[in-house]
C-alpha atoms as a PDB file:
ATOM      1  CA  UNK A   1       0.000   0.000   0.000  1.00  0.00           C
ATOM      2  CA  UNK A   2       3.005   2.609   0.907  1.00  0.00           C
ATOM      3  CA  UNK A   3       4.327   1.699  -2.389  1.00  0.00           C
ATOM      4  CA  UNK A   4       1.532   2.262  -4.826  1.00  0.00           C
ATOM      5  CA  UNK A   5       0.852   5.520  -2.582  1.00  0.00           C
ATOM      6  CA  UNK A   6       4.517   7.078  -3.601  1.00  0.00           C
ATOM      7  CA  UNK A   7       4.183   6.231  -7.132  1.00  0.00           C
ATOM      8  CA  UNK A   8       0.424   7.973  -7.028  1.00  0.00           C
ATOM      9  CA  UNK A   9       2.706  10.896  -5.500  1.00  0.00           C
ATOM     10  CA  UNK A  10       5.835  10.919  -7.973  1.00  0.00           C
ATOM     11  CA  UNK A  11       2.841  11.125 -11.139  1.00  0.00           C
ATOM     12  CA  UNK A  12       1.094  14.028  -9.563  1.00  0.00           C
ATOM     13  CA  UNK A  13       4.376  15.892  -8.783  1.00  0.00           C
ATOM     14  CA  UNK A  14       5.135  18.447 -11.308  1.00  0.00           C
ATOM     15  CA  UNK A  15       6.933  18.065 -14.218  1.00  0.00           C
ATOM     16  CA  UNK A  16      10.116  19.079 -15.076  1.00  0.00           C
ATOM     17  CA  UNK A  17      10.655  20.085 -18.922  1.00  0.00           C
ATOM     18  CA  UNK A  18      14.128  21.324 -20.772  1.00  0.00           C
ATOM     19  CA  UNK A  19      15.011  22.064 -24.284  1.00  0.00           C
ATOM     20  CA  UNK A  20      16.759  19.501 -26.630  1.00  0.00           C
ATOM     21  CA  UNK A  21      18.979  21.287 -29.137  1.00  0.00           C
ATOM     22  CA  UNK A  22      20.569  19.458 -31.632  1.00  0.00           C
ATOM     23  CA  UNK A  23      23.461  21.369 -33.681  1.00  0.00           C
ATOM     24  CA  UNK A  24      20.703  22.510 -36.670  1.00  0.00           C
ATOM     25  CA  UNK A  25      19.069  24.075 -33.853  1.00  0.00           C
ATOM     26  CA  UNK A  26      22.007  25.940 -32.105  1.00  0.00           C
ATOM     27  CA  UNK A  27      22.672  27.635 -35.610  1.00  0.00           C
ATOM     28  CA  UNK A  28      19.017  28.363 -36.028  1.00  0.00           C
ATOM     29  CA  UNK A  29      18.999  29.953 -32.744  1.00  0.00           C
ATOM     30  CA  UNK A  30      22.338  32.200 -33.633  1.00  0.00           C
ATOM     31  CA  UNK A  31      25.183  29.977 -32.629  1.00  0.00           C
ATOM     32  CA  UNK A  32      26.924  31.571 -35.709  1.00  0.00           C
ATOM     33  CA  UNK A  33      26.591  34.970 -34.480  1.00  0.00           C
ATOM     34  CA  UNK A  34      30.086  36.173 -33.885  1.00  0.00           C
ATOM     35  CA  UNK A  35      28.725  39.094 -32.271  1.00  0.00           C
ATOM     36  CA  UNK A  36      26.252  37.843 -30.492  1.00  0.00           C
ATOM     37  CA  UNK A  37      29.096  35.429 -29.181  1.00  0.00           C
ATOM     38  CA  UNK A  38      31.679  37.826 -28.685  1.00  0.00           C
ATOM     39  CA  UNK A  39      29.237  39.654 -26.343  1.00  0.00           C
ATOM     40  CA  UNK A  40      28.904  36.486 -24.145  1.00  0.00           C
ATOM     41  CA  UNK A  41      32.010  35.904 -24.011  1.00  0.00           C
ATOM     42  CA  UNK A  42      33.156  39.194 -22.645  1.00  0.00           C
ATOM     43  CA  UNK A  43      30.109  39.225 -20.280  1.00  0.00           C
ATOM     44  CA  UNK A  44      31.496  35.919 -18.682  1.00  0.00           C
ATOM     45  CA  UNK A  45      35.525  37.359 -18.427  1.00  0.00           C
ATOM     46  CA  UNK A  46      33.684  40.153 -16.781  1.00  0.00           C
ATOM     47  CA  UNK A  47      31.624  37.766 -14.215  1.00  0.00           C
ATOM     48  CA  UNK A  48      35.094  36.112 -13.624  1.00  0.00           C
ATOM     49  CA  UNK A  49      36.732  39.525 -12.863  1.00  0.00           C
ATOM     50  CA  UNK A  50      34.423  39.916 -10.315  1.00  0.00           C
ATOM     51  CA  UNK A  51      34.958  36.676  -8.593  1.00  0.00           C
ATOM     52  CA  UNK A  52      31.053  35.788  -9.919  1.00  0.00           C
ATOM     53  CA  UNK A  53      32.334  32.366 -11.185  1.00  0.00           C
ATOM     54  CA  UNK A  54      32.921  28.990 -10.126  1.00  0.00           C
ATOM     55  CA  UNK A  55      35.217  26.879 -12.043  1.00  0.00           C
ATOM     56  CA  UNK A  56      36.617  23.179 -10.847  1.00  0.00           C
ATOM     57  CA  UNK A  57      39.665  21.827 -12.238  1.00  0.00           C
ATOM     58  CA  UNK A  58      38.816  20.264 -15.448  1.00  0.00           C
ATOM     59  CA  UNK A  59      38.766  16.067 -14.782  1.00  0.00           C
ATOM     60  CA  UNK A  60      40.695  14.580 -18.732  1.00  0.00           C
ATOM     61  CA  UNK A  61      39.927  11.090 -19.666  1.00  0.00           C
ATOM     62  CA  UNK A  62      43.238   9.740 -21.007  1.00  0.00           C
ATOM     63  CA  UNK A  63      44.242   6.649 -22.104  1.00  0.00           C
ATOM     64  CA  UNK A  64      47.897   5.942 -21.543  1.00  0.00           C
ATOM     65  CA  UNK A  65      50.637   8.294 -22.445  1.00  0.00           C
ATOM     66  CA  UNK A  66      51.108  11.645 -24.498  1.00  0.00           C
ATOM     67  CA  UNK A  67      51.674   9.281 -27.784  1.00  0.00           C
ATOM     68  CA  UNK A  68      48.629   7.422 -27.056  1.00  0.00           C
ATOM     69  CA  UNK A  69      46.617  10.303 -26.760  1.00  0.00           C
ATOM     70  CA  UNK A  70      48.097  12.234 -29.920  1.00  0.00           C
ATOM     71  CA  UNK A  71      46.764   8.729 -31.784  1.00  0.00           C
ATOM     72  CA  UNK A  72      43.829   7.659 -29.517  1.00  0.00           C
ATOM     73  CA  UNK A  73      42.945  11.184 -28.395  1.00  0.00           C
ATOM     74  CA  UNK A  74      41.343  12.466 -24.782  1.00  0.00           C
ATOM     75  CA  UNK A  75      37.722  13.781 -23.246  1.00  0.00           C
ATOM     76  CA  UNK A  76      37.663  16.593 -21.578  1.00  0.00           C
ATOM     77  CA  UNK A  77      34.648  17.453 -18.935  1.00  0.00           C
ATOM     78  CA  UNK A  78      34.493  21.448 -18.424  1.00  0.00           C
ATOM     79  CA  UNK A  79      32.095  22.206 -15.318  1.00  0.00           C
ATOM     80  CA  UNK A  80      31.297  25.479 -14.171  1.00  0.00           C
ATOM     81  CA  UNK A  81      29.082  28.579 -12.664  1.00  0.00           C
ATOM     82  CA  UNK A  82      28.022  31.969 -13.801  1.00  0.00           C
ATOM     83  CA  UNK A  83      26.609  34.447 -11.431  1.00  0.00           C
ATOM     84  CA  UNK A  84      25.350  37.614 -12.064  1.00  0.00           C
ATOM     85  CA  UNK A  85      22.313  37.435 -14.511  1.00  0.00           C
ATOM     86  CA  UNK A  86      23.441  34.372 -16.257  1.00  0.00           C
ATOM     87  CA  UNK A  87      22.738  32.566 -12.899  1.00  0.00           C
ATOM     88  CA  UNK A  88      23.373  29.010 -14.484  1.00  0.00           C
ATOM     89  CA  UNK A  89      25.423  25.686 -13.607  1.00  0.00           C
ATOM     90  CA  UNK A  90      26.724  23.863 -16.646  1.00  0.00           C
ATOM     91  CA  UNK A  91      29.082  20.965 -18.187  1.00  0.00           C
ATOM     92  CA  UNK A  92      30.639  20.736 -20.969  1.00  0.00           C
ATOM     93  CA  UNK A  93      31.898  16.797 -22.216  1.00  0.00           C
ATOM     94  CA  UNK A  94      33.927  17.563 -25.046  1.00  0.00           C
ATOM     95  CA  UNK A  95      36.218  14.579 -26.830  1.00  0.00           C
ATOM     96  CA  UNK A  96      39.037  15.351 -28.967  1.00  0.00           C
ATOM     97  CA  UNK A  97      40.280  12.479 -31.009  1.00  0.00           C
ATOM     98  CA  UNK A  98      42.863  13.305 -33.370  1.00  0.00           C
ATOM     99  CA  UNK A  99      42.084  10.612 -35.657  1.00  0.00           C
ATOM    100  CA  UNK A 100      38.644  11.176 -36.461  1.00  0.00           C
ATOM    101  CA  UNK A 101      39.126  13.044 -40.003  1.00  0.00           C
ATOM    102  CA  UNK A 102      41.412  10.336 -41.309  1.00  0.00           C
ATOM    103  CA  UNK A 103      39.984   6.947 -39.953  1.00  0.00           C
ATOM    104  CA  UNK A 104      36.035   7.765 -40.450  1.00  0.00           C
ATOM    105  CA  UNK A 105      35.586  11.325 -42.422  1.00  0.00           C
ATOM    106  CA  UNK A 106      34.269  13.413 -39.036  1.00  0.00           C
ATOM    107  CA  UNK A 107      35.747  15.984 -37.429  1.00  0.00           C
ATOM    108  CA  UNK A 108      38.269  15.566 -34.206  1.00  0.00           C
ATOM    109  CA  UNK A 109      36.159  17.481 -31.387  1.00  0.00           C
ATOM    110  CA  UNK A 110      32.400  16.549 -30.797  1.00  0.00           C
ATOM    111  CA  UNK A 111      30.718  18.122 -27.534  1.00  0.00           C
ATOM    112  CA  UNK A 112      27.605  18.072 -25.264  1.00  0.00           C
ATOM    113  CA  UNK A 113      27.066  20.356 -22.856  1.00  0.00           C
ATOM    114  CA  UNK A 114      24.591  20.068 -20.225  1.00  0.00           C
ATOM    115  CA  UNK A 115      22.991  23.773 -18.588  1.00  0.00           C
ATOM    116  CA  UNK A 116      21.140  23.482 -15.049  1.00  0.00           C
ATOM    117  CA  UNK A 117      19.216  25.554 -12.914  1.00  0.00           C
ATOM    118  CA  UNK A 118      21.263  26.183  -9.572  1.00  0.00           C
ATOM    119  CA  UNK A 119      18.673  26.686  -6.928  1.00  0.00           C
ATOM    120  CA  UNK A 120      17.191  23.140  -8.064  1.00  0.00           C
ATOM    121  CA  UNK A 121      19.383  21.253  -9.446  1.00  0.00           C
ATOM    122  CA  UNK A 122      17.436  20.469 -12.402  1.00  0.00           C
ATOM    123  CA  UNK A 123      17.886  20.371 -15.692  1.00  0.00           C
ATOM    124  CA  UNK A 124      17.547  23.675 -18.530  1.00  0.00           C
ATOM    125  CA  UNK A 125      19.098  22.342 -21.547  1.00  0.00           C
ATOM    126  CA  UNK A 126      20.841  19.593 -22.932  1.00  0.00           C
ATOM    127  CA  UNK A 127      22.253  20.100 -25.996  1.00  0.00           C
ATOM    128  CA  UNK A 128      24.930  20.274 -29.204  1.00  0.00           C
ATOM    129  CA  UNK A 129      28.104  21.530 -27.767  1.00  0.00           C
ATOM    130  CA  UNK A 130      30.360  21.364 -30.534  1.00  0.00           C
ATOM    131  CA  UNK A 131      29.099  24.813 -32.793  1.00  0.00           C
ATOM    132  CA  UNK A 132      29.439  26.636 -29.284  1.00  0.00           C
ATOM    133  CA  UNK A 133      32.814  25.467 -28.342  1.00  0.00           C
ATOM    134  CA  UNK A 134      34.014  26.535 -31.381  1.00  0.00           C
ATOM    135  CA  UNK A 135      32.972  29.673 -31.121  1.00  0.00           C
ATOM    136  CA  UNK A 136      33.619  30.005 -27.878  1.00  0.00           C
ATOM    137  CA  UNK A 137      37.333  29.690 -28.728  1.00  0.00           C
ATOM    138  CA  UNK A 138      37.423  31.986 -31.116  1.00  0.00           C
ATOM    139  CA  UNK A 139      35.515  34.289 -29.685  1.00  0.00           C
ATOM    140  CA  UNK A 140      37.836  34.418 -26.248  1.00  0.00           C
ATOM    141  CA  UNK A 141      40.798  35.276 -28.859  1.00  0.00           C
ATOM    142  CA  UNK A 142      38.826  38.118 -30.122  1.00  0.00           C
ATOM    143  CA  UNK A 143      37.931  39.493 -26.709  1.00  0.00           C
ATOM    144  CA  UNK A 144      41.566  39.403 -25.936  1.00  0.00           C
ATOM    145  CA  UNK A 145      42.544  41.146 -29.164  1.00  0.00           C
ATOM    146  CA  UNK A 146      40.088  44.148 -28.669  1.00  0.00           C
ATOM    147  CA  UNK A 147      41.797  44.952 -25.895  1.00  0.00           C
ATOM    148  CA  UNK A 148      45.561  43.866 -26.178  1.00  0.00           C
ATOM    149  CA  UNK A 149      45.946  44.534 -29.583  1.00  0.00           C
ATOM    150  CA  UNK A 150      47.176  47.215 -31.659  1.00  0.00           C
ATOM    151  CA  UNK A 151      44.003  49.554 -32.287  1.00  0.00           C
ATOM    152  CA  UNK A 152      45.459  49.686 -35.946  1.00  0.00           C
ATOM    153  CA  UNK A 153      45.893  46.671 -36.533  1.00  0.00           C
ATOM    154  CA  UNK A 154      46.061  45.869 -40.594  1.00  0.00           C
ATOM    155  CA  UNK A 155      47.372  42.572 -40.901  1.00  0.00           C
ATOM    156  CA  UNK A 156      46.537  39.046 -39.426  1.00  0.00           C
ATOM    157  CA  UNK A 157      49.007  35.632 -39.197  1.00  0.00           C
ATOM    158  CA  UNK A 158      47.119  32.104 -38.624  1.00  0.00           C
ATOM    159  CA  UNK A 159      48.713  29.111 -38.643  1.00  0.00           C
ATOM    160  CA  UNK A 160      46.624  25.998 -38.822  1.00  0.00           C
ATOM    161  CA  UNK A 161      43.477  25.839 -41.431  1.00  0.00           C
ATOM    162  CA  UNK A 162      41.065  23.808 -39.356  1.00  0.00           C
ATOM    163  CA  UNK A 163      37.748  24.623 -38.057  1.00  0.00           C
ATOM    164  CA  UNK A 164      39.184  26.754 -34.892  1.00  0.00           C
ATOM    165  CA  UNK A 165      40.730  28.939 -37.160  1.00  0.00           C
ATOM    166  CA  UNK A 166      37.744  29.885 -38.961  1.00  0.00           C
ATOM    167  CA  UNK A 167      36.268  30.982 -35.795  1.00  0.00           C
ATOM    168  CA  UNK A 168      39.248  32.506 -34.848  1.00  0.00           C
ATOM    169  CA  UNK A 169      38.880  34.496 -37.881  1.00  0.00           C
ATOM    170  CA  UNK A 170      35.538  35.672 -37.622  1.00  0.00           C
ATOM    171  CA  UNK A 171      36.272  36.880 -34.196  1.00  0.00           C
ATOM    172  CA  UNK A 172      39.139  39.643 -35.007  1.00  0.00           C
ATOM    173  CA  UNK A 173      37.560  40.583 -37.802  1.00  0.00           C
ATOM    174  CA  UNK A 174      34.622  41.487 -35.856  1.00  0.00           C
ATOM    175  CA  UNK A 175      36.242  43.328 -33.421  1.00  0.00           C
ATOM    176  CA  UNK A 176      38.054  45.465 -36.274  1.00  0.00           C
ATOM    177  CA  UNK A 177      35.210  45.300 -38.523  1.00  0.00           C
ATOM    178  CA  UNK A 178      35.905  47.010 -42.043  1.00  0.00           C
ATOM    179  CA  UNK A 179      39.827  47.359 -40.643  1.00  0.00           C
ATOM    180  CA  UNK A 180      41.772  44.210 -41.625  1.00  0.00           C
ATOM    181  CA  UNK A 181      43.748  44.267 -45.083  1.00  0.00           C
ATOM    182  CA  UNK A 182      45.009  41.262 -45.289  1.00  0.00           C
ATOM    183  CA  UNK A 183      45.082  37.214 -43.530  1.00  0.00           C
ATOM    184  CA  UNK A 184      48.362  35.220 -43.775  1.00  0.00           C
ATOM    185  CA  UNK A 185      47.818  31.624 -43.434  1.00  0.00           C
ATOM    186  CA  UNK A 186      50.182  28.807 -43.144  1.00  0.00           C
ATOM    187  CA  UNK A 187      48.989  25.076 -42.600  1.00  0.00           C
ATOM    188  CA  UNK A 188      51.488  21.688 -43.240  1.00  0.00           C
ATOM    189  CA  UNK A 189      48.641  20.388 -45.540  1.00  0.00           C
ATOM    190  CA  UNK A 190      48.762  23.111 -48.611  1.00  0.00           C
ATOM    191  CA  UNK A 191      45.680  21.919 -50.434  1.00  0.00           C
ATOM    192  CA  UNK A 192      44.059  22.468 -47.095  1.00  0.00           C
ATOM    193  CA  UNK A 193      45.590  25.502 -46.811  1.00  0.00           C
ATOM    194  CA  UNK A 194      44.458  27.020 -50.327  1.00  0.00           C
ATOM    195  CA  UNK A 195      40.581  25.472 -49.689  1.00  0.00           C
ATOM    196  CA  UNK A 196      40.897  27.484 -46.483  1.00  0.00           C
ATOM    197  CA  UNK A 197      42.314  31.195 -48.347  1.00  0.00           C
ATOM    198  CA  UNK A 198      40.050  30.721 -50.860  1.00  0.00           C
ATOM    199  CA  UNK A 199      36.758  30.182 -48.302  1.00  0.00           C
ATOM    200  CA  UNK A 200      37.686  32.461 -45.546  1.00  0.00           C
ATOM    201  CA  UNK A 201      38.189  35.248 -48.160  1.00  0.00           C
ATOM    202  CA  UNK A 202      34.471  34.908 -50.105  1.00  0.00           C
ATOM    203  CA  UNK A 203      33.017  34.715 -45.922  1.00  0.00           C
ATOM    204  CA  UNK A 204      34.905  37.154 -44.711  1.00  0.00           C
ATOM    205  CA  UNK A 205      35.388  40.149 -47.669  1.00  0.00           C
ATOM    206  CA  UNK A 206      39.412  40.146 -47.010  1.00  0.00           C
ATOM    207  CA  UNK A 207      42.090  39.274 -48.748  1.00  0.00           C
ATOM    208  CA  UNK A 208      43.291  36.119 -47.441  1.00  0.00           C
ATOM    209  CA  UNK A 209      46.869  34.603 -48.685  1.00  0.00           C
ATOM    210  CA  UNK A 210      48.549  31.157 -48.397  1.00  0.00           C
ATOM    211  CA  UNK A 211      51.736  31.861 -46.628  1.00  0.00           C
ATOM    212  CA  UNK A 212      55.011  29.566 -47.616  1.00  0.00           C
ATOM    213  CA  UNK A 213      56.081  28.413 -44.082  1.00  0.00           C
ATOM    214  CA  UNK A 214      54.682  29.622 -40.349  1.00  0.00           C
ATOM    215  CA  UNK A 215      57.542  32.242 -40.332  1.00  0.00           C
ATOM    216  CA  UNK A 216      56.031  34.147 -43.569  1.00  0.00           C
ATOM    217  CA  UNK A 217      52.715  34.027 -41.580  1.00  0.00           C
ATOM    218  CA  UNK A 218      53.861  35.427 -38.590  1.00  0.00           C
ATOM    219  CA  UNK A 219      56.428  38.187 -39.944  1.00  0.00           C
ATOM    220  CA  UNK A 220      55.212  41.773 -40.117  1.00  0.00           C
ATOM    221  CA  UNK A 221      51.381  40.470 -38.826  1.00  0.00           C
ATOM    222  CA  UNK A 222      50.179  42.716 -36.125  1.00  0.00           C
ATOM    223  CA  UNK A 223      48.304  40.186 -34.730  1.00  0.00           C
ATOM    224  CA  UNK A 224      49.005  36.743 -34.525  1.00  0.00           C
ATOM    225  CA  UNK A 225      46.756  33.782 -33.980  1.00  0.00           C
ATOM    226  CA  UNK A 226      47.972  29.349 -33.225  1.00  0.00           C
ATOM    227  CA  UNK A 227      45.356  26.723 -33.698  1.00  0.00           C
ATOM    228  CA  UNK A 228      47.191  23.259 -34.307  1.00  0.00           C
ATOM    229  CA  UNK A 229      47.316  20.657 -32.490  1.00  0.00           C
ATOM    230  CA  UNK A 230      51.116  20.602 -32.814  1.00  0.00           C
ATOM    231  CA  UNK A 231      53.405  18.911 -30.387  1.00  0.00           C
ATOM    232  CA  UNK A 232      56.364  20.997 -31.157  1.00  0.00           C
ATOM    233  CA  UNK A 233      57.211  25.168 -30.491  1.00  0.00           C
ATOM    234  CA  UNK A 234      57.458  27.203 -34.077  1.00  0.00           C
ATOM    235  CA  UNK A 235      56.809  30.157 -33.298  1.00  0.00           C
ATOM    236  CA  UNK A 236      60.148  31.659 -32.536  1.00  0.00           C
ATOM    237  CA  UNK A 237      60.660  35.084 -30.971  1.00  0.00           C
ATOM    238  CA  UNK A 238      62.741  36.479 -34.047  1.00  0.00           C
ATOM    239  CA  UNK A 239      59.508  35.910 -36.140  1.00  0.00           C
ATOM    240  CA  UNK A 240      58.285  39.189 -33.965  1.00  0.00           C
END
């Protein structure tokens, strides 16, 4: 009798409802909306300025040592807290396998991340993590240029041609909208490399060059971006 009592009580309980977005529906919503991210993203460094922020230690998932992972590849779970009007609990389980592209055509981060109301614990939103993480990333780079950059900056050197430096992109040239001349991009695979000028320059209205070697992309740039996964140091300080 007790127990068919607290199931009668667990059915007549209220319901608790979140939203489902799948990546379509975080680009519907505006996930591709540089400015719209850039915003966010300089609300939350100004939440963590203020000590409005809780962040844990991210917990990695690897499996054996730094060779395995540069083959096999790691997840990362990203957990944290933003106060002020945000007012939301979150996670973030993002894998990064290396591999993907080559062995089965899809790209080497995937992500979920998981938003939850703070005061009950339950949950707001589960959803596509990859779109935001992405532009997340490049967004934090173009917070970071806006204000430690050269106002007058003209010229931009990327190295790497993946999908974090497209968003890398789109954030500086944001910031300095209508203001940089010219992209300098260097990536070991050059027929990735020229796919990537030739894209980045029809999205982004600016002329956008393959450069020879990381050293041609970095010379004479007034700002200068890194987005490979490399396991070796090539930037060198005589390159500034």
């Amino acid at each position: 009798m007790t127990v068919v009592k607290s199931l009668e009580n667990v059915e007549q309980s209220k319901k608790v409802g979140f939203l489902y977005l799948s990546q379509e529906d975080c680009i519907e919503a505006g996930g591709l909306n540089m400015d719209g991210t850039l915003e966010a993203i300089q609300k939350s460094f100004e939440l963590h300025g203020r000590n409005d922020v809780i962040q844990p230690s991210k917990p990695v998932i690897r499996w054996g040592g730094p060779e395995t992972e540069e083959t096999r590849g790691r997840i990362m779970t990203m957990p944290s807290y933003l106060g002020g009007d945000i007012d939301v609990a979150g996670m973030k389980w993002i894998p990064s396998m290396p591999e993907n592209p080559k062995k089965i055509g899809q790209p080497r981060a995937s992500a979920i991340i998981i938003l939850s109301d703070p005061h009950n614990g339950f949950p707001l939103a589960i959803m596509d993590g990859t779109i935001v993480s992405a532009m997340r990333t490049g967004a934090a780079t173009g917070i970071a240029a806006k204000y430690l950059a050269n106002p007058d900056s003209r010229t931009v050197g990327i190295i790497g041609a993946g999908v974090q430096s497209r968003t890398q992109l789109m954030a500086v040239t944001s910031v300095f909208k209508n203001q940089i001349e010219q992209i300098k991009v260097f990536d070991l695979n050059e027929e990735k490399t020229r796919q990537f000028a030739k894209e980045m320059q029809l999205e982004l209205n600016v002329n956008v060059v393959n450069a020879a070697s990381a050293e041609e992309a970095i010379r004479d740039s007034d700002i200068v971006i890194t987005a490979t996964m490399s396991t070796f140091p090539y930037v060198k300080g005589a390159f500034l």
